[in-house]
Every structure is written in C-alpha cells, then in structure tokens.
Protein backbone atom coordinates (compact mmCIF):
# COMPACT_ATOMS: atom_id res chain seq x y z
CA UNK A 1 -30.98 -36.43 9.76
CA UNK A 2 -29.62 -39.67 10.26
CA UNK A 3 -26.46 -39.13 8.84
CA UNK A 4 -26.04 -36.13 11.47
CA UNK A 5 -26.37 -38.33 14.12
CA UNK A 6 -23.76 -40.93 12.85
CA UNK A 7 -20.95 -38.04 12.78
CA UNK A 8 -22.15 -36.39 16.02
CA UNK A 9 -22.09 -40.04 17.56
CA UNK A 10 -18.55 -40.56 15.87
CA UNK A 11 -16.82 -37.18 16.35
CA UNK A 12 -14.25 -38.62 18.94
CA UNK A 13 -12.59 -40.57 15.85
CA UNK A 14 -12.77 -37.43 13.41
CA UNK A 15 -10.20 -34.58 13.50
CA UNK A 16 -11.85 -31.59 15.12
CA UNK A 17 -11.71 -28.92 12.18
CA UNK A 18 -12.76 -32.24 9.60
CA UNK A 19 -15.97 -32.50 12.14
CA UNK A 20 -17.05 -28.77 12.18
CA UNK A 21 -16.71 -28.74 8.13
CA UNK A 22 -18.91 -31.80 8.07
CA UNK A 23 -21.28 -30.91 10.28
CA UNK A 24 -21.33 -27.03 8.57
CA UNK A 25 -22.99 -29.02 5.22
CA UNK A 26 -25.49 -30.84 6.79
CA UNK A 27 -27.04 -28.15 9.13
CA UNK A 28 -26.24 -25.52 6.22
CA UNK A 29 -27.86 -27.67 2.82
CA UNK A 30 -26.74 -24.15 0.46
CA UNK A 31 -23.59 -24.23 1.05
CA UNK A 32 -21.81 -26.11 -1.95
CA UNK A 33 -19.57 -29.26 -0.74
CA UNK A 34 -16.38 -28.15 -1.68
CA UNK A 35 -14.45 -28.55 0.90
CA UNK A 36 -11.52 -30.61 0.64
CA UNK A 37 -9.05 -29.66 3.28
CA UNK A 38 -7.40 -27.08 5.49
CA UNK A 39 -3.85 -26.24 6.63
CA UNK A 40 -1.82 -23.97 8.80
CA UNK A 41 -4.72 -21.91 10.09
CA UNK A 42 -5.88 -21.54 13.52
CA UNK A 43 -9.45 -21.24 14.43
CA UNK A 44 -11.65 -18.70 16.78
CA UNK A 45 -14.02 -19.44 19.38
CA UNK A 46 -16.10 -21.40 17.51
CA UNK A 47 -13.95 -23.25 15.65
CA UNK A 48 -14.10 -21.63 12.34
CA UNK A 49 -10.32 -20.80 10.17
CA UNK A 50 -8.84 -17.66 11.46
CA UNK A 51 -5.49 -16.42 10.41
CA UNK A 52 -3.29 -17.37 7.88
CA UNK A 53 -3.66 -20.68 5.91
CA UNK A 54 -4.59 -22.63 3.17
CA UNK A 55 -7.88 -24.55 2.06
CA UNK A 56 -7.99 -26.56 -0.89
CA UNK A 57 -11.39 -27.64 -3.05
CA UNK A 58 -12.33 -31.05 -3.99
CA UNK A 59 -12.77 -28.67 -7.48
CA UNK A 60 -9.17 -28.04 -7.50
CA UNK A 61 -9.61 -24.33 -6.69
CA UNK A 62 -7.11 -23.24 -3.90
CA UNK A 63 -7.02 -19.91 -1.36
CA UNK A 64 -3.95 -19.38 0.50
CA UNK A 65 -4.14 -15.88 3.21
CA UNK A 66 -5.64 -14.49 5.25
CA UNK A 67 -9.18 -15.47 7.15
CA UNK A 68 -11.56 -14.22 9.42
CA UNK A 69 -14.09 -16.21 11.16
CA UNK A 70 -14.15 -18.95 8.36
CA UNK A 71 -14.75 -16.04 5.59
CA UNK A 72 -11.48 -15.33 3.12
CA UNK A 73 -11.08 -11.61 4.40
CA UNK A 74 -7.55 -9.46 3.99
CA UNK A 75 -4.98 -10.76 1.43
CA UNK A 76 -4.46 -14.22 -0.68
CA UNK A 77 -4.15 -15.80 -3.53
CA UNK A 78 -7.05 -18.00 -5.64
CA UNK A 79 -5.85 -20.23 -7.57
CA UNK A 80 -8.92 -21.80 -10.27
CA UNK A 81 -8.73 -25.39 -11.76
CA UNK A 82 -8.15 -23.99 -14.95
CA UNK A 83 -5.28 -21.72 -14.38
CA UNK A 84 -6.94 -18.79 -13.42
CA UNK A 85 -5.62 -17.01 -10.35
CA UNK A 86 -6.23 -13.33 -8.36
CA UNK A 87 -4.02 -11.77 -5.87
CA UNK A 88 -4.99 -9.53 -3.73
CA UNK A 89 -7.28 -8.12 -0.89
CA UNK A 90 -10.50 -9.89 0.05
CA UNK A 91 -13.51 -9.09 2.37
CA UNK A 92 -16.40 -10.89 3.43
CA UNK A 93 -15.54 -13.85 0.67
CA UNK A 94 -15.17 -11.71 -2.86
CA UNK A 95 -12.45 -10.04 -3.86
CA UNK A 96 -12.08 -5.94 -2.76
CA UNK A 97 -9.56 -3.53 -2.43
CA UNK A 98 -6.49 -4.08 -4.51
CA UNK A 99 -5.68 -7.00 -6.66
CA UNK A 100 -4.35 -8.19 -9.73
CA UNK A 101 -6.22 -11.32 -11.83
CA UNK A 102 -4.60 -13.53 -14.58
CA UNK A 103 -6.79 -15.19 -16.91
CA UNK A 104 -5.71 -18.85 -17.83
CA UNK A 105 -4.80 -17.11 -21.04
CA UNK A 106 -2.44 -14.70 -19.84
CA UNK A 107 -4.65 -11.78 -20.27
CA UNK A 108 -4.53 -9.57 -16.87
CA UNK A 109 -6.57 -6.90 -15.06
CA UNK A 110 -4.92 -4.92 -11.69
CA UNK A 111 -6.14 -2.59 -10.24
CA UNK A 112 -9.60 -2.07 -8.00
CA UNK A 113 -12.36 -4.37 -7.23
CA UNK A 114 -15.52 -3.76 -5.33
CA UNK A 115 -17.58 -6.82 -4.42
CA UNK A 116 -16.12 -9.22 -6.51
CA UNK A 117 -15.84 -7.05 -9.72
CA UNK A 118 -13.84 -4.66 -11.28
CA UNK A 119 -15.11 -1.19 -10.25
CA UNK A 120 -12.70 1.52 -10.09
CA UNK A 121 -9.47 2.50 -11.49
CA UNK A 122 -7.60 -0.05 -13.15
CA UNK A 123 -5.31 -1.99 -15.97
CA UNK A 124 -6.34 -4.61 -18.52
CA UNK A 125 -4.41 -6.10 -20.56
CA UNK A 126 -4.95 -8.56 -22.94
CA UNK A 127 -2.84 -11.45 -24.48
CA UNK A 128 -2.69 -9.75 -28.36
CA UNK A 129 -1.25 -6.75 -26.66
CA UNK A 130 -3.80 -4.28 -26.13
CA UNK A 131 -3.45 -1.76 -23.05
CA UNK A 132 -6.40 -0.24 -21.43
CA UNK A 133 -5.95 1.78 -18.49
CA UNK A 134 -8.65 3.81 -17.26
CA UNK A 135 -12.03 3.13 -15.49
CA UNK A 136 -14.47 0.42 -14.77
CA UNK A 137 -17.78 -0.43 -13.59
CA UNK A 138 -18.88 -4.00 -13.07
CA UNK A 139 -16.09 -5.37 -15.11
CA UNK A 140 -17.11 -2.97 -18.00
CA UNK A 141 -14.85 -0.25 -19.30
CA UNK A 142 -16.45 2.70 -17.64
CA UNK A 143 -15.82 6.44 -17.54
CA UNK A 144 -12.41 8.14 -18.68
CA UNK A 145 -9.60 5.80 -20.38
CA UNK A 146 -7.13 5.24 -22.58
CA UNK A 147 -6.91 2.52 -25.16
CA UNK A 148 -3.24 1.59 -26.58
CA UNK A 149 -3.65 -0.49 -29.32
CA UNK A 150 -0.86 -3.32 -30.01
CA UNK A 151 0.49 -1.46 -33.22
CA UNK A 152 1.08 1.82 -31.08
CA UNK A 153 -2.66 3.17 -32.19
CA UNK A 154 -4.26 5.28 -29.04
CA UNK A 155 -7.52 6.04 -28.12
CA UNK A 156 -8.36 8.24 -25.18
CA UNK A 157 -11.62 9.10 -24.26
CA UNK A 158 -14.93 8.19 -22.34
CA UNK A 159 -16.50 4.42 -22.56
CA UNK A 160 -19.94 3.64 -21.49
CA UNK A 161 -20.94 -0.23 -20.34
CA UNK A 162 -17.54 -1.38 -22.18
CA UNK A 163 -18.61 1.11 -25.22
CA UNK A 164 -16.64 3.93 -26.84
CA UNK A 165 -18.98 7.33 -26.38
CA UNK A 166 -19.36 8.29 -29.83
CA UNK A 167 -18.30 11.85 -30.61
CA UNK A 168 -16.41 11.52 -26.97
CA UNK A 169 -12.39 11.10 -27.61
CA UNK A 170 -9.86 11.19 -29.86
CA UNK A 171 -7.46 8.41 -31.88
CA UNK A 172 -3.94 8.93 -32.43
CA UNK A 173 -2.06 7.14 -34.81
CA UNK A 174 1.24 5.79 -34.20
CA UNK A 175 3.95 8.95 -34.95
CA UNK A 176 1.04 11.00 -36.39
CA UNK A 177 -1.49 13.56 -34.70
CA UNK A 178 -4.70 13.13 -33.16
CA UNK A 179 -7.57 13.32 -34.60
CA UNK A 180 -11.25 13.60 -32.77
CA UNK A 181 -13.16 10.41 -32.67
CA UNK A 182 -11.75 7.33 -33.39
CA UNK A 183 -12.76 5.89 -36.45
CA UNK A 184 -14.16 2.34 -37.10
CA UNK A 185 -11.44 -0.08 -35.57
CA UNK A 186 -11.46 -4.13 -35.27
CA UNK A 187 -11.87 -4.68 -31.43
CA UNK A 188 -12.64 -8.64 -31.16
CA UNK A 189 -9.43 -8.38 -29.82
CA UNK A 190 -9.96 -5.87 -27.48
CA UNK A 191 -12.95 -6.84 -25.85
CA UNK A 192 -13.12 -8.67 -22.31
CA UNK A 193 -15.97 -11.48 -23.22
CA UNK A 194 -15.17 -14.53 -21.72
CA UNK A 195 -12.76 -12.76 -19.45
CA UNK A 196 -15.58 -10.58 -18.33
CA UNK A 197 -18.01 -14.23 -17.48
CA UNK A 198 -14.62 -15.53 -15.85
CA UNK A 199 -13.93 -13.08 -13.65
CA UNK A 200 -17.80 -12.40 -12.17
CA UNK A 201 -16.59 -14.06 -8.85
CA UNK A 202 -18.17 -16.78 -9.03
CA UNK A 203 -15.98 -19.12 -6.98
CA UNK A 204 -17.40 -21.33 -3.57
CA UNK A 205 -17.30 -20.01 -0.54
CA UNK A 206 -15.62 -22.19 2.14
CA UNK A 207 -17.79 -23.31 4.81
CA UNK A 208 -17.76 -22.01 8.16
C-alpha cells in the first residue's frame, strides 16, 4: 500500500503510459510483471494500448500488432526469448484465427488455432522432414490426415489424441501401391512432444 501512494504522489515525474502499467501491478497482484516497455501505440479512454504497436518483456518476449483495449487482439507477431515466434491473428490475448508458429528448431505448424491451440485444419512440419497435413484438436493430430514421411513413405488416414486409428488408413510406399494399415513405423521423429508443451500458449499477458 505504501508503495501505491509513493507513485500516485509522484505521477507528475513519470510518463503517463509508464504510470498506468505501474499502477496496473499493484492494484492487479496476478498479473505477472513483465512489462518492460511500449511503443508506437495509442491508447483509449482509459489509457490502455490501442492500435498498432509494440511492447517488449523484461523476459525478452516481444508482440508487435494490433491491440484492443490493452489485450493483443487482430494480427502480430510473438517473438519468445528462445527463438520461438507465431504470426498471425489474435483475440482476447491467445492466438485464434489464422497463424503460422516456428519452433526455435525450425519445426513449423500453420494453419488454425482456437484459444491458444491448434484446433482445426492445419500443417506441421517438422525439422527431419516429415509433412502432416490434416486435422487437430488441442495441438493433437485429430481426425482425417495425411502423413508424408521424409523418404516419400505416406500415410493417410484417421488419428485419435495424436494416435494412428488402428485398422483406420492406409501406407503407401514410395513408387509402390497402398496397402491398408500402416505397419509398425519409427515416429520419435514424427511426434510433436516438446513442440506440443511449447506451443500451449503459455506466454504473459500484458497488463492493462
């Protein structure tokens, strides 16, 4: 408490968006201090980011796009610490809509995103050269896809929590003909794992 009432009796000799941010993690103890700074955005009303700009974290995350009402909401680009980064559409603070992510690896998934996961139709692809384009729940493979396998190997079918459905697909080899299920097949390269953790959307919210 009486750190609140040092800023509010110093605001004259703080900038007026540094102030609001200030006073936004005092009132508001859950919100994480991450905050670092802002630029090139204008605010509403009340003060909070609205428009275009670009807020960096003390972290060394950074969002650059669009904002509404201090939330990241329309289109930008997070950039992680560790060389992550996602382009694309945002609402209410987690990615949705359209976007494309890049793990620090150089693995990728576009496509869509509901609530800050991958849910819906999209492409992953992975750094050893495995395609799979298809479906996806909750960052899982999900539903009706196809598989390419680096050395030209593809399996289409249906996938269940990141699972093959046994009995459910077929696997083509390279320049020969299908055949119905695919048999047993080395997928530690294949599978999302850390990717999956990564990209759970875990990343601060900017304060209001």
């Amino acid at each position: 408490m009486r750190k609140k009432k040092f800023l509010l009796a110093n605001q004259s000799a703080l900038p007026k968006k540094k102030l609001i941010l200030l006073l936004s993690l005092i009132i508001d103890p859950e919100r994480p201090s991450q905050m670092a700074s802002m630029k090139d955005s204008g605010t509403n009303k009340t003060d909070q980011f609205h428009g275009k700009g670009k807020f960096k974290f003390n972290c060394g995350d950074c969002y650059e796009g669009d904002w509404v009402d201090g939330i990241m909401e329309g289109k930008g680009t997070y950039i992680y610490a560790d060389g992550a980064q996602y382009e694309g559409e945002w609402l209410n603070g987690l990615k949705h809509g359209s976007g494309k992510y890049t793990w620090k690896d150089g693995g990728t998934y576009e496509g869509d995103w509901k609530v800050g996961k991958q849910n819906g139709k999209g492409k992953h692809m992975t750094t050893d050269g495995n395609v799979y384009e298809g479906y996806f729940e909750d960052n899982l493979k999900n539903g009706l896809g196809t598989l390419t396998y680096e050395n030209g190997d593809e399996y289409k079918g249906l996938w269940v929590k990141g699972e093959k459905k046994e009995g459910d697909g077929t696997y083509t080899k390279k320049n020969e003909e299908a055949i119905d299920q695919a048999p047993n097949h080395d997928e530690s390269n294949e599978e999302q794992g850390e990717s999956d953790k990564e990209n759970s959307d875990s990343e601060t919210q900017p304060p209001s």
